[in-house]
Protein backbone atom coordinates (compact mmCIF):
# COMPACT_ATOMS: atom_id res chain seq x y z
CA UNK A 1 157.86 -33.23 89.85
CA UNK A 2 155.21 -35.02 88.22
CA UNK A 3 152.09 -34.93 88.86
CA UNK A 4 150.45 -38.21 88.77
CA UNK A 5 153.40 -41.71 88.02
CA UNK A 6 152.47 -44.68 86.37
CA UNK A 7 154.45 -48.14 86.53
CA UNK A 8 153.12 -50.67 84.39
CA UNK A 9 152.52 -53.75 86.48
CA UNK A 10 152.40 -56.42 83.72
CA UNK A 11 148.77 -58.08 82.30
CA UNK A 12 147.59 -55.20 81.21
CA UNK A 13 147.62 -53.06 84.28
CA UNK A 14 148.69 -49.73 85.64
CA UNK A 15 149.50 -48.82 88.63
CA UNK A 16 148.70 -44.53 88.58
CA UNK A 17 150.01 -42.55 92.09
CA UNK A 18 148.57 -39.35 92.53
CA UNK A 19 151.53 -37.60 93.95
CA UNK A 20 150.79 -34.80 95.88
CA UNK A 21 148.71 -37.38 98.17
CA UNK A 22 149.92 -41.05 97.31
CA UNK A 23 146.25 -42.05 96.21
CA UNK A 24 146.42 -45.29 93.75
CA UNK A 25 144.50 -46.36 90.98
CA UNK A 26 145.10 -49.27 89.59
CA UNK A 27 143.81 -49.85 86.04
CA UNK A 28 142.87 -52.98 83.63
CA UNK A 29 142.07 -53.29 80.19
CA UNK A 30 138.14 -54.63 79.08
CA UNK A 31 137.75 -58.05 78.54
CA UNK A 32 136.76 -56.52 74.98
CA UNK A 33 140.12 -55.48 74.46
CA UNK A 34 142.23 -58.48 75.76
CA UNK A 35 141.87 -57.95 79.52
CA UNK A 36 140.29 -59.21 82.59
CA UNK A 37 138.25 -56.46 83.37
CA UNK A 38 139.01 -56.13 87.36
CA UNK A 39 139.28 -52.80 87.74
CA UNK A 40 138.34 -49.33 85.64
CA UNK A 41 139.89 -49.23 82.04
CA UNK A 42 142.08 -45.77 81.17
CA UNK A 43 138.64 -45.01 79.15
CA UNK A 44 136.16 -45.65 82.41
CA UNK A 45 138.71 -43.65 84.24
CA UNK A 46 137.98 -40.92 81.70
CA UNK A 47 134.51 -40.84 81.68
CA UNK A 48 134.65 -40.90 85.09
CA UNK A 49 136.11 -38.15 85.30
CA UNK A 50 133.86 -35.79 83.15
CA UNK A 51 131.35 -36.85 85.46
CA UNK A 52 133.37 -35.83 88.66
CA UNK A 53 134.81 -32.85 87.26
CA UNK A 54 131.06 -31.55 86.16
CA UNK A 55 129.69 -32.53 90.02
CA UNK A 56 132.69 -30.17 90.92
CA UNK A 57 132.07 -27.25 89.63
CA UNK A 58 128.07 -27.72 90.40
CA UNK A 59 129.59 -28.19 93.71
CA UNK A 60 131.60 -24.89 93.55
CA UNK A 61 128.53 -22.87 91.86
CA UNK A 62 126.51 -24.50 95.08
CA UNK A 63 129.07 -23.36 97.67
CA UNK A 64 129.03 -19.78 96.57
CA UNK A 65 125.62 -19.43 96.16
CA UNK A 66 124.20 -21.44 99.21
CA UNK A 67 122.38 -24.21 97.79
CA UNK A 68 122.77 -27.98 98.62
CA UNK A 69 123.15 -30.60 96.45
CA UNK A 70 125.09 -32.77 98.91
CA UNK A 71 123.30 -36.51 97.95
CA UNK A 72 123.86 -36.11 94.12
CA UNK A 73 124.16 -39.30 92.32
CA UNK A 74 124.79 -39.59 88.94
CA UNK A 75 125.38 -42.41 86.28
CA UNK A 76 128.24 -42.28 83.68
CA UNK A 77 127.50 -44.05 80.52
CA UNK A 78 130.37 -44.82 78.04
CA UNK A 79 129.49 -46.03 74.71
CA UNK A 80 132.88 -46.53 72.24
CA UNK A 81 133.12 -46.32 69.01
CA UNK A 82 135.65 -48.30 66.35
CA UNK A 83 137.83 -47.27 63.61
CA UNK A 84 139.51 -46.00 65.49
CA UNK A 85 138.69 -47.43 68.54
CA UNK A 86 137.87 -44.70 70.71
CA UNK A 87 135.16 -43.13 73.33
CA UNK A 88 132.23 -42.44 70.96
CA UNK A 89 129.71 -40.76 73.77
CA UNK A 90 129.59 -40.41 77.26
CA UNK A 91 126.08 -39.76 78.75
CA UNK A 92 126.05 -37.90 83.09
CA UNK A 93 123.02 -38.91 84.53
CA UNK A 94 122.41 -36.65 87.77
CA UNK A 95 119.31 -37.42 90.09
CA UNK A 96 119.28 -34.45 92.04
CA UNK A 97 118.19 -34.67 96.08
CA UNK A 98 114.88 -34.35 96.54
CA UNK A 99 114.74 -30.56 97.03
CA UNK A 100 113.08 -27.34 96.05
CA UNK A 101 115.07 -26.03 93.43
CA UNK A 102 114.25 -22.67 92.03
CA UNK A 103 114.36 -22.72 88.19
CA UNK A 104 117.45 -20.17 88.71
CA UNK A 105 119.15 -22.44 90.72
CA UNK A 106 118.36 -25.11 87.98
CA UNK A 107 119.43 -23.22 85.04
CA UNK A 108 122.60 -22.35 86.59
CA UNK A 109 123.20 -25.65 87.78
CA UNK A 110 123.19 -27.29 84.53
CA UNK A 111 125.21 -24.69 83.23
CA UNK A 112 127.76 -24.94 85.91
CA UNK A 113 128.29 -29.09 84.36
CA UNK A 114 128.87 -27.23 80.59
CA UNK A 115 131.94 -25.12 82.12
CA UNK A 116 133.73 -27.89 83.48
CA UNK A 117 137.74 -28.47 82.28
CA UNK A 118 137.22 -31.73 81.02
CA UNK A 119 134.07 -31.42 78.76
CA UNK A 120 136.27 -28.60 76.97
CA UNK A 121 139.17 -30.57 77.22
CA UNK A 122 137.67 -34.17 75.19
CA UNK A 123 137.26 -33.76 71.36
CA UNK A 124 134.45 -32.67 69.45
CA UNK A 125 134.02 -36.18 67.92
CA UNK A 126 133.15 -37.14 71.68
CA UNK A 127 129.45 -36.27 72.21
CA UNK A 128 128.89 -35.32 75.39
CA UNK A 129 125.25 -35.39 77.06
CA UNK A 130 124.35 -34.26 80.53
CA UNK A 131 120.82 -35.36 81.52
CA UNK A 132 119.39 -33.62 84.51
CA UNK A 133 116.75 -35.21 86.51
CA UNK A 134 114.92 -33.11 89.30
CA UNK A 135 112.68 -34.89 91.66
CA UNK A 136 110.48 -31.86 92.01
């Protein structure tokens, strides 16, 4: 069975269903490239998920080691590139809750966002940056 099914629902959108729970996403191409813009492009949805998949496994490294970083926000920033047209950088912002941190749990923390499955899973020609701020 697959794991995610796509139907293409004409205009430039896609209709993606997570299987295993029926979630939907629908997607729509940039008004830069001939769509409306309504919803997250296939290239959003991808730089969304780097961001996601890092806050997971900070969320995993904080689950096994007691510390809370419930409250994270962070800010994805995708900046394409042309010839071909492709995603050129994408920049994870995280403003971490305003707590005392030790400079262990720090450390680890922003290494725990350099393991994650998708940052080794985009291309090399995709620079990556993961900007950290602490509010103490």
């Amino acid at each position: 069975m697959a794991t995610i099914t796509e139907i293409y629902k004409g205009d430039l959108r896609v209709e993606c269903v997570h299987e295993a729970s029926g979630t939907k996403i629908i997607t729509d191409a940039p008004v830069d490239n001939n769509g409306k813009g309504e919803a997250f492009s296939p290239t959003d949805l991808c730089a969304a998920a780097l961001g996601a998949c890092a806050m997971t496994i900070i969320g995993i490294y904080a689950k096994q080691n007691n510390v809370d970083v419930v409250g994270t926000r962070l800010e994805v920033n995708k900046i394409m590139a042309a010839d071909p047209r492709r995603i050129g950088k994408i920049e994870v912002i995280f403003h971490m809750p305003d707590r005392e941190y030790s400079a262990k749990e720090k450390a680890m923390i922003e290494r725990a966002a350099n393991t994650c499955p998708v940052h080794y899973s985009l291309g090399a020609d995709v620079v990556q940056e993961f900007i950290f701020n602490w509010q103490k």
